[in-house]
Protein backbone atom coordinates (compact mmCIF):
# COMPACT_ATOMS: atom_id res chain seq x y z
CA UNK A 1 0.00 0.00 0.00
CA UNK A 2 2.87 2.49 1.05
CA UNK A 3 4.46 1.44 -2.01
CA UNK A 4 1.13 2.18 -4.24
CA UNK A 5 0.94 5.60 -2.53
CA UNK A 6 4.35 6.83 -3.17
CA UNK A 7 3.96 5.97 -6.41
CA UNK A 8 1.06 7.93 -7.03
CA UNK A 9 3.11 10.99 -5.21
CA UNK A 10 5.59 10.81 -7.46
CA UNK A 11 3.94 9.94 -10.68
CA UNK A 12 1.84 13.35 -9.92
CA UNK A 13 4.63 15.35 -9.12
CA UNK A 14 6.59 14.39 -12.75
CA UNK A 15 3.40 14.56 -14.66
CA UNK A 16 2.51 18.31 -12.79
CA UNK A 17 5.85 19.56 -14.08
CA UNK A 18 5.88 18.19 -17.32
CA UNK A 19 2.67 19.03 -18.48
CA UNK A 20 2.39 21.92 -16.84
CA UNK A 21 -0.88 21.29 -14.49
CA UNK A 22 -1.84 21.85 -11.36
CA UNK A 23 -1.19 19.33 -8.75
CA UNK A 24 -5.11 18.28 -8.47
CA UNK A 25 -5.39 17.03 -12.26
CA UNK A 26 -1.54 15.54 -11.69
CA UNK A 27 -3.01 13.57 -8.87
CA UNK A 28 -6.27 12.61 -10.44
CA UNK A 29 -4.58 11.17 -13.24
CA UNK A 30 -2.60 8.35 -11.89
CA UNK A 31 -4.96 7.53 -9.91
CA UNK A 32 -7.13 6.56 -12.79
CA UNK A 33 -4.31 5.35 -14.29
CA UNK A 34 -3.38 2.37 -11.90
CA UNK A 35 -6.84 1.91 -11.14
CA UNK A 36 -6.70 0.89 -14.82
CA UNK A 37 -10.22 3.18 -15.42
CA UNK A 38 -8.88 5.30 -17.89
CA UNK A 39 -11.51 8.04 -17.93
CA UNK A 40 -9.20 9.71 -20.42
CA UNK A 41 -10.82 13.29 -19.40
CA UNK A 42 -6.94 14.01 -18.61
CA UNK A 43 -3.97 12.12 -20.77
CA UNK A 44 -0.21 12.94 -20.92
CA UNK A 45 1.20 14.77 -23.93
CA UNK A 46 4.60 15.12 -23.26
CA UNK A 47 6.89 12.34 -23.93
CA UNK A 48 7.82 12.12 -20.67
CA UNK A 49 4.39 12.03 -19.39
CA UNK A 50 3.69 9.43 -21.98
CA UNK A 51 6.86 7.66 -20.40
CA UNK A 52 5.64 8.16 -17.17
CA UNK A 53 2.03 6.51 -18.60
CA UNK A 54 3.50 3.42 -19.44
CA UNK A 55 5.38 2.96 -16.65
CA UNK A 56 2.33 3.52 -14.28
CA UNK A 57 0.29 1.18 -16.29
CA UNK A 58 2.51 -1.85 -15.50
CA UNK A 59 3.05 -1.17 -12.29
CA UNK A 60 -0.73 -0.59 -11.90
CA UNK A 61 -1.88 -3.81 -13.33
CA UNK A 62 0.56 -5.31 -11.46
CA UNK A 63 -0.21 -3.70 -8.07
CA UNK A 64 -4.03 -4.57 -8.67
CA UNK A 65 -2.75 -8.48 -9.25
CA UNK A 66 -1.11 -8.67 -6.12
CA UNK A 67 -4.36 -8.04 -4.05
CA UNK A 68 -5.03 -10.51 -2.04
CA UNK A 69 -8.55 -12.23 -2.22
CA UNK A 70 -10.55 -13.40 0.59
């Protein structure tokens, strides 16, 4: 969970600076992004946001595989 969290943090704080948003839409969109929802109201333009994108996607689908089911 920390690890989720952090990444989130810091995916926001890269994709603030390199598009050029404010920190709200950089924190609503990797949210959405590991979630793997997708909205797609806010996407990356940049090629490091775009970097960033693929990155998170991995990560995300493989955060939301290592949830334990009960």
């Amino acid at each position: 969970m920390t690890f989720t969290l952090v990444l989130i943090m810091i995916s926001a704080g890269i994709y603030a600076l390199a598009e050029d948003t404010n920190f709200g839409n950089a924190l609503w969109w990797p949210v959405v992004t590991v979630t793997t929802v997708g909205y797609g109201d806010i996407s990356p333009k940049t090629e490091v946001g775009r970097s960033i994108a693929i990155v998170l996607m991995f990560l995300g689908i493989g955060l939301i595989g290592t949830i334990p089911v009960r």
